[in-house]
PDB file of N, CA and C in Angstrom:
ATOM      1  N   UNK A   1       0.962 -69.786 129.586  1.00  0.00           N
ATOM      2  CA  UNK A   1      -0.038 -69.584 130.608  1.00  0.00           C
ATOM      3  C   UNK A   1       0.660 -69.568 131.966  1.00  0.00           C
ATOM      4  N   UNK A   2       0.371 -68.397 132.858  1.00  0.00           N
ATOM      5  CA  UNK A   2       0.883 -68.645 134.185  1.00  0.00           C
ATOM      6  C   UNK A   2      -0.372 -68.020 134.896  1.00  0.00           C
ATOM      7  N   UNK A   3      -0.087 -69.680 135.928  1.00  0.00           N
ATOM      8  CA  UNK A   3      -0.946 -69.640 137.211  1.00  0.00           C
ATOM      9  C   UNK A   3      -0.719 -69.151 138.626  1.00  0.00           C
ATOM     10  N   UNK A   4      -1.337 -68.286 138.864  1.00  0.00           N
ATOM     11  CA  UNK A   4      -1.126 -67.861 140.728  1.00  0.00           C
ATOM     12  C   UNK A   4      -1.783 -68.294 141.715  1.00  0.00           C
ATOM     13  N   UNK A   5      -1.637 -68.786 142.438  1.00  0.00           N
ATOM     14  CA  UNK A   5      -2.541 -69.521 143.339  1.00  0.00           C
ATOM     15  C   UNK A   5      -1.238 -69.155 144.756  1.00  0.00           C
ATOM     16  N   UNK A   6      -2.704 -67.923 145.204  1.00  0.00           N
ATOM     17  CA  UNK A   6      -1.731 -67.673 146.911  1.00  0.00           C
ATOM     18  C   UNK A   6      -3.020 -68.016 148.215  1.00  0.00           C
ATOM     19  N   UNK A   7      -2.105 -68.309 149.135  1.00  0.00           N
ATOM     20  CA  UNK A   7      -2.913 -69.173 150.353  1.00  0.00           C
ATOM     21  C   UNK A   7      -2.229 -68.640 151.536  1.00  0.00           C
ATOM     22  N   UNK A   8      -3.535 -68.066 152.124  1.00  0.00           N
ATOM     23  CA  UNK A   8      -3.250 -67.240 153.299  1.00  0.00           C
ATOM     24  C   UNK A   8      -3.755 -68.411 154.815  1.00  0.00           C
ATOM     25  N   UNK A   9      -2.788 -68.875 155.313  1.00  0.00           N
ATOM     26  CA  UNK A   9      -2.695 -69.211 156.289  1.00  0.00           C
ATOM     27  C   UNK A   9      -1.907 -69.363 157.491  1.00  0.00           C
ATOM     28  N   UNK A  10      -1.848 -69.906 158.498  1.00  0.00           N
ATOM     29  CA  UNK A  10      -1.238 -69.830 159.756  1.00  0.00           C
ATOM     30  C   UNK A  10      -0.102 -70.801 159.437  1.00  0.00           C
ATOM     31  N   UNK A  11       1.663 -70.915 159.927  1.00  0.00           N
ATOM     32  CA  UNK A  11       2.048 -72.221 159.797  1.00  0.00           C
ATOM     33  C   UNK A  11       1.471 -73.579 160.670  1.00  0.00           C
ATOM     34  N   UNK A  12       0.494 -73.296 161.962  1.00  0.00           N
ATOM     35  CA  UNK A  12      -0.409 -74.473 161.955  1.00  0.00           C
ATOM     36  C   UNK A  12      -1.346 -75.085 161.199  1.00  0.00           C
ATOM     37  N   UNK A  13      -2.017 -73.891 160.630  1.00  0.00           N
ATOM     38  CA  UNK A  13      -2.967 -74.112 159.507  1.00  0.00           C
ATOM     39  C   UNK A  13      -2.694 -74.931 158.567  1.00  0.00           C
ATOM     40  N   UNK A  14      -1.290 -74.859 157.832  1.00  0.00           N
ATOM     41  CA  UNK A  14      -0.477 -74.939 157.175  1.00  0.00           C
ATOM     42  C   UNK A  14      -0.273 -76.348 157.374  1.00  0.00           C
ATOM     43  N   UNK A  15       0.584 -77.002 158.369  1.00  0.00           N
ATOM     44  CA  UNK A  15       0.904 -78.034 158.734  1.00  0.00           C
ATOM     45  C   UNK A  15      -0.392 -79.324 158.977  1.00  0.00           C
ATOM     46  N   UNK A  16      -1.663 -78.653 159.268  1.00  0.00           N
ATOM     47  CA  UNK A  16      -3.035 -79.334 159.440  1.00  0.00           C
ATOM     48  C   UNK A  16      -3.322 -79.732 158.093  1.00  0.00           C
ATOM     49  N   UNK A  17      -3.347 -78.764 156.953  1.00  0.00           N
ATOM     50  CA  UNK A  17      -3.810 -79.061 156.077  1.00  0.00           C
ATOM     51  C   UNK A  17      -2.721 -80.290 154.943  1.00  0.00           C
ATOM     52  N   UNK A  18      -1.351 -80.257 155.481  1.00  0.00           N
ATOM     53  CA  UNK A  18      -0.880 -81.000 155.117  1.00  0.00           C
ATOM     54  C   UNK A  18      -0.559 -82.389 155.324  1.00  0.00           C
ATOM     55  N   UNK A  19      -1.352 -82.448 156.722  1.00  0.00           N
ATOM     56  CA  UNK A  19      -1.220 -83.855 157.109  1.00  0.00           C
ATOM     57  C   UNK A  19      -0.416 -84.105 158.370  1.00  0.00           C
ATOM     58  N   UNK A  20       0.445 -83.235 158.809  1.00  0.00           N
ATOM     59  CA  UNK A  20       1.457 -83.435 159.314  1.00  0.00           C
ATOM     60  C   UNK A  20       1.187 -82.960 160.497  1.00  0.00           C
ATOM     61  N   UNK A  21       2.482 -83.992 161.268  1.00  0.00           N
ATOM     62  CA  UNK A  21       1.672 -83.748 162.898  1.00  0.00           C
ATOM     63  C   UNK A  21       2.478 -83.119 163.634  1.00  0.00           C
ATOM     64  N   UNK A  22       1.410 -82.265 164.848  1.00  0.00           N
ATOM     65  CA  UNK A  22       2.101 -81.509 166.004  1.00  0.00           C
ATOM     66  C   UNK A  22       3.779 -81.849 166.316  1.00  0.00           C
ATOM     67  N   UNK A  23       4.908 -81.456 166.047  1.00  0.00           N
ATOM     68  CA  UNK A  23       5.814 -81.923 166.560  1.00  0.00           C
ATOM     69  C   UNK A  23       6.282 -81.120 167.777  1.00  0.00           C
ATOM     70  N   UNK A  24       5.954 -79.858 168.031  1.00  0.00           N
ATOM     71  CA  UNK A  24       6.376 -79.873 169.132  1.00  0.00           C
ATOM     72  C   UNK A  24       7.102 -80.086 170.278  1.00  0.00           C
ATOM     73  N   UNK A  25       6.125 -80.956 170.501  1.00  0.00           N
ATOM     74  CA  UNK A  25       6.545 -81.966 172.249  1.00  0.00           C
ATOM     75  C   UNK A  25       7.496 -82.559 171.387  1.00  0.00           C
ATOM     76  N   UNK A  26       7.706 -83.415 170.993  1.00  0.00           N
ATOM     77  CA  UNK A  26       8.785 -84.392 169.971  1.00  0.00           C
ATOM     78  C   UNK A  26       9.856 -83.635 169.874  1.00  0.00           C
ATOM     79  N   UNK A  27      10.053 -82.401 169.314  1.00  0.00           N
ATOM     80  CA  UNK A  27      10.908 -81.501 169.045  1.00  0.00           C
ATOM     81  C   UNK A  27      11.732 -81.616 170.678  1.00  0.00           C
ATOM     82  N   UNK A  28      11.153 -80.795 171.373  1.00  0.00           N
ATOM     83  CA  UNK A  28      11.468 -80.827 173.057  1.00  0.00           C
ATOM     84  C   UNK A  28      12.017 -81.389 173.964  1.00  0.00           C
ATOM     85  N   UNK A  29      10.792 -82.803 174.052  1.00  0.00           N
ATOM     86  CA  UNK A  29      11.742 -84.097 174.681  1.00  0.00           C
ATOM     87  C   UNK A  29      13.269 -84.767 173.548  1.00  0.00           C
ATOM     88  N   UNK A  30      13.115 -84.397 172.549  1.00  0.00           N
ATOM     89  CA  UNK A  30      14.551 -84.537 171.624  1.00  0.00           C
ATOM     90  C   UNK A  30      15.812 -84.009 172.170  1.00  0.00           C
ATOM     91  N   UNK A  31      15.553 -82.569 172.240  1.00  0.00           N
ATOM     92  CA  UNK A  31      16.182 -81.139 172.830  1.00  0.00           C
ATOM     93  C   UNK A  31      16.742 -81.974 173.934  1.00  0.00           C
ATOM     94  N   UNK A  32      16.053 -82.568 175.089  1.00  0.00           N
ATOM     95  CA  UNK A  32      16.253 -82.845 176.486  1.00  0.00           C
ATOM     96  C   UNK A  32      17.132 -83.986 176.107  1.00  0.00           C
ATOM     97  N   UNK A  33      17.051 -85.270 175.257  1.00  0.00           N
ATOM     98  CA  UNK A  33      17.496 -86.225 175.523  1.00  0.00           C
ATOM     99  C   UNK A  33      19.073 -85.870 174.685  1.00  0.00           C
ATOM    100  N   UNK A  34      19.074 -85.454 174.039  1.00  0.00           N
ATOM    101  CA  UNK A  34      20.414 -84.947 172.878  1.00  0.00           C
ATOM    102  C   UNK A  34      21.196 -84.127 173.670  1.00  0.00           C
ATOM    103  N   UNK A  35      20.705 -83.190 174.779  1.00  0.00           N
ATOM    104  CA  UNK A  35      21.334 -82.389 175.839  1.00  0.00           C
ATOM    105  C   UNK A  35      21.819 -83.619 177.115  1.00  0.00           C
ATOM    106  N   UNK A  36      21.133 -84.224 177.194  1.00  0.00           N
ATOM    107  CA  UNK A  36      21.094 -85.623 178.035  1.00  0.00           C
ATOM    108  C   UNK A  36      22.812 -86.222 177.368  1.00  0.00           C
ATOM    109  N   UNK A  37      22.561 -87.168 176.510  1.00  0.00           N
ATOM    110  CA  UNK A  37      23.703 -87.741 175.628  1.00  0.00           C
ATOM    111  C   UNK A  37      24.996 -86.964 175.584  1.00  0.00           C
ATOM    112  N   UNK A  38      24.945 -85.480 175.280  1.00  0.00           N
ATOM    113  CA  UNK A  38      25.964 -85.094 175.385  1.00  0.00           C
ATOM    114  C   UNK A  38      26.532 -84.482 176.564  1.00  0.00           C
ATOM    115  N   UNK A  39      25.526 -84.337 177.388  1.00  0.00           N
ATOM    116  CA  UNK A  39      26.453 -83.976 178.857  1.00  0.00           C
ATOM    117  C   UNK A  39      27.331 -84.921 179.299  1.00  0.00           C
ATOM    118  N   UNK A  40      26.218 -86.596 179.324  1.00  0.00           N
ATOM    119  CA  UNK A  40      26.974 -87.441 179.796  1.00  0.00           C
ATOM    120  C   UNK A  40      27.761 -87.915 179.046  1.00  0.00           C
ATOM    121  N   UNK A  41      28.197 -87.741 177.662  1.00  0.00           N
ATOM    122  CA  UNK A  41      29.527 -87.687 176.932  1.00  0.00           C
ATOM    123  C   UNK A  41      29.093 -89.145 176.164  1.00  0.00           C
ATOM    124  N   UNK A  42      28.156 -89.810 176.020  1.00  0.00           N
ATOM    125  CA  UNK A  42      27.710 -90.896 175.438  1.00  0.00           C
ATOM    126  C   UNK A  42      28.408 -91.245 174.113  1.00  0.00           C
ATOM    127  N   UNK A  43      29.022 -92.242 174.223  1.00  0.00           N
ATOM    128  CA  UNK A  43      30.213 -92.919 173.130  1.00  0.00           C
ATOM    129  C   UNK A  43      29.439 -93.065 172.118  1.00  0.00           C
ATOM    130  N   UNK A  44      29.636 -92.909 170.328  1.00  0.00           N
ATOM    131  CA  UNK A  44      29.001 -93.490 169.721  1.00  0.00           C
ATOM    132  C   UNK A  44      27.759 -92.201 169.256  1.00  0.00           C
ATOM    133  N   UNK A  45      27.534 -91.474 170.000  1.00  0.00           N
ATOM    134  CA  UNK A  45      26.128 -90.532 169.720  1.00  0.00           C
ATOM    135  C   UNK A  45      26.294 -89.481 168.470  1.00  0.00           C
ATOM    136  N   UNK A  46      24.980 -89.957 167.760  1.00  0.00           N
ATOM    137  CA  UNK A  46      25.089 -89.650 166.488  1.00  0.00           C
ATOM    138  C   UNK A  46      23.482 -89.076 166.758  1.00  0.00           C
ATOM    139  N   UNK A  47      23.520 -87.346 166.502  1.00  0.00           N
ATOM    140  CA  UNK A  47      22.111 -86.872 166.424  1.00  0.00           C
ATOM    141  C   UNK A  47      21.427 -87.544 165.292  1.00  0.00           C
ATOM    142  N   UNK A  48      22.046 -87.531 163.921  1.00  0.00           N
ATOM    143  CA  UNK A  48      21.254 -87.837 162.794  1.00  0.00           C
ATOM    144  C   UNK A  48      20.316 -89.179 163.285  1.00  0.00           C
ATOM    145  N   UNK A  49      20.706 -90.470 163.661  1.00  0.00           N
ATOM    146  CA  UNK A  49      20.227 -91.313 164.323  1.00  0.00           C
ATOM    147  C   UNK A  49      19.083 -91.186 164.774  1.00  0.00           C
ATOM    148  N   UNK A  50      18.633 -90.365 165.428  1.00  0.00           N
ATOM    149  CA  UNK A  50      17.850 -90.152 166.608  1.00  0.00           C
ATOM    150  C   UNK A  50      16.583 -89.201 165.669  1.00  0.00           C
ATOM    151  N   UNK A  51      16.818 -88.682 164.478  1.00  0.00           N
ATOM    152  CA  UNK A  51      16.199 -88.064 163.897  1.00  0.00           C
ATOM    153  C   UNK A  51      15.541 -88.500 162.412  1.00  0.00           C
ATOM    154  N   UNK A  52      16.291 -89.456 161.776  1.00  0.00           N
ATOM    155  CA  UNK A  52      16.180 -90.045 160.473  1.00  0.00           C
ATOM    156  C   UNK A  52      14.938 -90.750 160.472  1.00  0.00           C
ATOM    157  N   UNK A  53      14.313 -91.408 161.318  1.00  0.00           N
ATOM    158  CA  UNK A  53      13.010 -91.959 161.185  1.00  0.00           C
ATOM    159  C   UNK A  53      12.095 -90.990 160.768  1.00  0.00           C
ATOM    160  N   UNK A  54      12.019 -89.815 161.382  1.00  0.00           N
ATOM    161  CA  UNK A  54      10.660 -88.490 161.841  1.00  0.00           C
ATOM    162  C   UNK A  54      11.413 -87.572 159.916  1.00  0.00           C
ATOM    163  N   UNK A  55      12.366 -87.856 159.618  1.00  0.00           N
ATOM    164  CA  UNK A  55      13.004 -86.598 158.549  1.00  0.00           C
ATOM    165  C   UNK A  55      12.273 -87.562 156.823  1.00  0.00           C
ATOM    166  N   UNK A  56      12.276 -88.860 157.193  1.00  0.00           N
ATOM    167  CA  UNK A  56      12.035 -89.542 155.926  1.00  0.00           C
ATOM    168  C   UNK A  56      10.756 -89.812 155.759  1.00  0.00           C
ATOM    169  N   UNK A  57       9.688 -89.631 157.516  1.00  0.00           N
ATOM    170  CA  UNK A  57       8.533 -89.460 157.364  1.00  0.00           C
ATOM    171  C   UNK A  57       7.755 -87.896 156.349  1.00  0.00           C
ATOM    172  N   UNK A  58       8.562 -87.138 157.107  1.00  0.00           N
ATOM    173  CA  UNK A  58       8.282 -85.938 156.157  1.00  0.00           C
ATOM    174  C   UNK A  58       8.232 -85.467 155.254  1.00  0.00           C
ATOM    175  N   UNK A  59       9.485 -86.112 154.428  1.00  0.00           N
ATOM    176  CA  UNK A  59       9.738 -85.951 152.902  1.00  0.00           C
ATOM    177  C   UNK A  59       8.401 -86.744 152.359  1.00  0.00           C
ATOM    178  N   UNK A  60       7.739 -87.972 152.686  1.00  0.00           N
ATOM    179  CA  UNK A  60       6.871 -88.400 152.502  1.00  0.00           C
ATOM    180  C   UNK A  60       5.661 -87.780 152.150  1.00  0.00           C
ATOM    181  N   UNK A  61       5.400 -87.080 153.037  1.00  0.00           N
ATOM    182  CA  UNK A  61       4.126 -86.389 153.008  1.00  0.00           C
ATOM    183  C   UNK A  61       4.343 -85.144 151.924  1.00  0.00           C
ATOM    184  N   UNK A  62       5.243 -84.463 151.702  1.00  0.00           N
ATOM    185  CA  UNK A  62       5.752 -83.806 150.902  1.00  0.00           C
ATOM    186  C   UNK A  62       4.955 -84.170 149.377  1.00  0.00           C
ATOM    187  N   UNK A  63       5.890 -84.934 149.292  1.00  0.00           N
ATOM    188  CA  UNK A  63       6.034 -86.068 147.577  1.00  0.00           C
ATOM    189  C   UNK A  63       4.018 -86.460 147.800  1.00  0.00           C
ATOM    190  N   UNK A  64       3.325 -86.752 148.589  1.00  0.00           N
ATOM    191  CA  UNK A  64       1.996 -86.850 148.709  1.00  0.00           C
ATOM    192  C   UNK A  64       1.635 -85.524 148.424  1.00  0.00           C
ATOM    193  N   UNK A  65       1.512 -84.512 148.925  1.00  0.00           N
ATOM    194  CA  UNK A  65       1.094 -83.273 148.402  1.00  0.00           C
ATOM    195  C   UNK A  65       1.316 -83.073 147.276  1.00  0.00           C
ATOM    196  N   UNK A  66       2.470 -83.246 146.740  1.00  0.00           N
ATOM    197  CA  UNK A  66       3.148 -82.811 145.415  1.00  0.00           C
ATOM    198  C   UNK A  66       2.453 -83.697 144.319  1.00  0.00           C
ATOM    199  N   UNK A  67       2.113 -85.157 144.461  1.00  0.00           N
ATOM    200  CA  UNK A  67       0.900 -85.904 143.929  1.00  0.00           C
ATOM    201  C   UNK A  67       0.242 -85.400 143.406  1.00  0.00           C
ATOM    202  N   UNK A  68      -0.591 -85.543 144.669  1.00  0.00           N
ATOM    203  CA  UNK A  68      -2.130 -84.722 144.762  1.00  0.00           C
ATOM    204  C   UNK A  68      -2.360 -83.285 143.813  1.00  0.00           C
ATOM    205  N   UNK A  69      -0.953 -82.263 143.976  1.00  0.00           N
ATOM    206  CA  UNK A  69      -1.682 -81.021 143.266  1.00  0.00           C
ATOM    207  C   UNK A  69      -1.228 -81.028 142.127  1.00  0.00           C
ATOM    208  N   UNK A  70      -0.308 -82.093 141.427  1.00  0.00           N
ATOM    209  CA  UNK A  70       0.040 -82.690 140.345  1.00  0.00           C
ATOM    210  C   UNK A  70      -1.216 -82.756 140.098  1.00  0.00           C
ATOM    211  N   UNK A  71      -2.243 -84.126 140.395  1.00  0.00           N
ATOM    212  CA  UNK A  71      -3.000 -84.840 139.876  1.00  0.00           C
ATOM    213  C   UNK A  71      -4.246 -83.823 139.226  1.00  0.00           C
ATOM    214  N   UNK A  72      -4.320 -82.805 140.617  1.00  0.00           N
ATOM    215  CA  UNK A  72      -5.766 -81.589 140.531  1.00  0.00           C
ATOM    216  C   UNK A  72      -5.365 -81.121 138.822  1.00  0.00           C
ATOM    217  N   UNK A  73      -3.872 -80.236 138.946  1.00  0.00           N
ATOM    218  CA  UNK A  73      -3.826 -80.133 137.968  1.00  0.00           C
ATOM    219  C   UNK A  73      -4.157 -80.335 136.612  1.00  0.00           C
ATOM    220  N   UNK A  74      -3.646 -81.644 136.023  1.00  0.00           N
ATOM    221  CA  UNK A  74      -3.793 -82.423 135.152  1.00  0.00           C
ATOM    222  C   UNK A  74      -5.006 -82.690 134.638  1.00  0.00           C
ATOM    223  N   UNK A  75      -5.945 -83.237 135.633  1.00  0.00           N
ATOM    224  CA  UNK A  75      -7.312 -82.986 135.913  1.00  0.00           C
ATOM    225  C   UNK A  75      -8.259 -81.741 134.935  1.00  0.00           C
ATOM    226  N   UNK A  76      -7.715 -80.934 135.959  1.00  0.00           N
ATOM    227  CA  UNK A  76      -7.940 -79.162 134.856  1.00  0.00           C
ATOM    228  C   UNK A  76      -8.018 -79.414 133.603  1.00  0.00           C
ATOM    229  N   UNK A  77      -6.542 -79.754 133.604  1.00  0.00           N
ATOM    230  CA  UNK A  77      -5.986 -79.472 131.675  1.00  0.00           C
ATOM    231  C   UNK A  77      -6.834 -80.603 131.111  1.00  0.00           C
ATOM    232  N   UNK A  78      -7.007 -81.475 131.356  1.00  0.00           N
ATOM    233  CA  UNK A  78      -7.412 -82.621 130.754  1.00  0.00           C
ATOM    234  C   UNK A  78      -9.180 -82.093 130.435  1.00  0.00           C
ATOM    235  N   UNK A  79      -9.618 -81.565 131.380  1.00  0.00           N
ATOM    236  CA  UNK A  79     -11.373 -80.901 130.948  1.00  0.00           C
ATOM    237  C   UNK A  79     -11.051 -79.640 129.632  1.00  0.00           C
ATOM    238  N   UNK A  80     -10.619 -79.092 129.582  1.00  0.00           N
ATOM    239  CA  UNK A  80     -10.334 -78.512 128.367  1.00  0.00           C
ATOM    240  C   UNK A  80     -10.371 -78.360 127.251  1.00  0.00           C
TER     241      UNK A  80
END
């Protein structure tokens, strides 16, 4: 059995329906402060650092989706 399931949306759309938030501005003021650090030659500066909190949030929400359309699934098969 193969299933198709296609979804026409915006990548905001996209990102709304997944939970996940505006990054944007976050993205930006990042940009500024990482341009910041390395002008002034800041000892020690490690981008990953500065990013690993917001990267392990994401995978999160991920593995939650992936749940969820696990679960719908199963669901299905199981009425059958």
């Amino acid at each position: 059995m193969k299933v198709n399931i296609e979804v026409d949306m915006t990548p905001e759309e996209f990102r709304k329906a997944m939970g996940l938030p505006d990054v944007q501005k976050f993205q930006e003021d990042l940009m500024v402060k990482i341009r910041q650090q390395m002008e002034e030659g800041v000892e020690g500066y490690e981008p990953l650092a500065l990013m690993k909190p917001f990267i392990s949030q994401g995978f999160d929400s991920v593995e939650t989706y992936q749940k969820m359309m696990m679960q719908m699934l199963n669901s299905y098969t199981q009425q059958k």
